[in-house]
Every structure is written in C-alpha cells, then in structure tokens.
Protein backbone atom coordinates (compact mmCIF):
# COMPACT_ATOMS: atom_id res chain seq x y z
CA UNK A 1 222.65 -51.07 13.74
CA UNK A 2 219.43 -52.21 12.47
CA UNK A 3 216.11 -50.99 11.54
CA UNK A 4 211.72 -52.15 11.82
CA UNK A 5 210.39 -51.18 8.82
CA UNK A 6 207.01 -52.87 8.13
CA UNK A 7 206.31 -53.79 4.17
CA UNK A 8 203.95 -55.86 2.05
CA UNK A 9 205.44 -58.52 0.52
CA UNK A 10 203.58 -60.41 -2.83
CA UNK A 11 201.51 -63.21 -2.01
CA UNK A 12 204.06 -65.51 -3.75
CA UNK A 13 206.86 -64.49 -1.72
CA UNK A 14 204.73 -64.73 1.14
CA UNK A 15 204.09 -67.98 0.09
CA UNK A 16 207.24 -69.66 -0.26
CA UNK A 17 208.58 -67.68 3.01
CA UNK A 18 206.04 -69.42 5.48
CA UNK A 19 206.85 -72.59 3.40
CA UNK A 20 210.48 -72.90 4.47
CA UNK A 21 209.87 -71.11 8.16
CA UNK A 22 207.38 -74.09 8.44
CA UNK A 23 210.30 -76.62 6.82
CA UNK A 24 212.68 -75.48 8.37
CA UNK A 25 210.84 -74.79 11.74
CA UNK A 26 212.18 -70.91 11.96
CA UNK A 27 210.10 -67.68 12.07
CA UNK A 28 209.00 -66.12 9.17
CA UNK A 29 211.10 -62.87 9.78
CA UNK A 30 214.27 -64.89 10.13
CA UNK A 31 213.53 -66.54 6.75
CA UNK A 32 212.92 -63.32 4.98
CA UNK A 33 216.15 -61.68 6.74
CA UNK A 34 218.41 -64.47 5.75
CA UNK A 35 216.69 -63.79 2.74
CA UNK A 36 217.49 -60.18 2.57
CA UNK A 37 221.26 -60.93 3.48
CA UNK A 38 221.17 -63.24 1.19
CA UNK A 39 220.39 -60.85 -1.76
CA UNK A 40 222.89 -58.09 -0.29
CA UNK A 41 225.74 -60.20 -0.17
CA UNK A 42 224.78 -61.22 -3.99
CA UNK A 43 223.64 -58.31 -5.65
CA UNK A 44 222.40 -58.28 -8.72
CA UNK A 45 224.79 -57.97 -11.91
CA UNK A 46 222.90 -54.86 -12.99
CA UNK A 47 223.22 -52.75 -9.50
CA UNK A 48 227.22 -53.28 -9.46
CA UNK A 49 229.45 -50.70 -11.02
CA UNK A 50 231.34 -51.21 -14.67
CA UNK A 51 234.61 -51.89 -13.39
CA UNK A 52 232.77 -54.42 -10.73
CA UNK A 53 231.35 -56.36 -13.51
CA UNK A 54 234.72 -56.51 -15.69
CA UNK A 55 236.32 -57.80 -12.16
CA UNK A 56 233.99 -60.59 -11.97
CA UNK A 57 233.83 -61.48 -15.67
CA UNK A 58 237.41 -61.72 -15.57
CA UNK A 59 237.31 -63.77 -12.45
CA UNK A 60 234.29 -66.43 -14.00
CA UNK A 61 236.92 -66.34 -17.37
CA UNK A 62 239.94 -67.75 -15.25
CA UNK A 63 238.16 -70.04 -12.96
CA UNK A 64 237.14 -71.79 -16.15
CA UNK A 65 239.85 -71.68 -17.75
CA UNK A 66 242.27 -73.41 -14.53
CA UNK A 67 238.68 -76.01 -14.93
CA UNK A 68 239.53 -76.99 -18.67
CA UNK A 69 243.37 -76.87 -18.23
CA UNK A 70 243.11 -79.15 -15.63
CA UNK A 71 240.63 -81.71 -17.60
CA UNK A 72 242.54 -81.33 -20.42
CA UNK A 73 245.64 -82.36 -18.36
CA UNK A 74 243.82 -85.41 -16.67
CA UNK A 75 242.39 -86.66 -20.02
CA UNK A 76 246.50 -86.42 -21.42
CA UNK A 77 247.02 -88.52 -18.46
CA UNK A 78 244.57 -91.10 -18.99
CA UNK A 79 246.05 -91.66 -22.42
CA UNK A 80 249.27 -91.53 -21.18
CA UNK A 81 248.24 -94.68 -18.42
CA UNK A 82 245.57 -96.47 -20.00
C-alpha cells in the first residue's frame, strides 16, 4: 500500500535530487523514493533499539576480525613461500 503526501524539501536536497534525475535521466520522484527506501532499509544507528545496536556491533566486531585472521594468515604464508 502506498501513500501521496506532498512536502517541502530544502533547497539543497532539492538540489542534488534534480541533479541525479537529470544524470541519471529518471524523474525526480523516483530519485527521492529510491531515496526514501534507501534511508528505511538503513536506518539510522540512533532510531534502532539497544539490543539492535549490540547485534550489529557484534556483527561489524566479527566481520573484522575473520578480515585480520585471514591477512594475518596470508602474510604467514607469504613468509612461509617467499
């Protein structure tokens, strides 16, 4: 379901909206909905709950940590070769 609301946008936003629609040759309210879907599937770190932002902290913590194990392992390797 969807809804037509009308709303005033800043000048800047305007701006950089018409910008890409022109790039990109789209209209404007297709930019700013992608937009808009854009920001809901990303919401900010401040609107999600406590035990959402422990979730992704803890998520952001192993990804980098399977990152440096797995340099570490391909520098050990290198030695190992070269």
């Amino acid at each position: 379901m969807s809804e037509t609301v009308a709303l005033e946008i800043p000048n800047q936003a305007d701006r950089q909206a018409r910008a890409v629609a022109a790039r990109t040759q789209r209209r404007l309210k297709d930019v700013l909905l992608e937009w808009i879907n854009r920001a809901e599937a990303e919401p900010p770190m401040e609107s999600l709950a406590d035990d959402q932002v422990l979730a992704l902290c803890d998520l952001q913590s192993h990804q980098l940590s399977q990152r440096l194990f797995a340099q570490s392992q391909g520098a050990s390797l290198s030695r190992l070769i070269g």
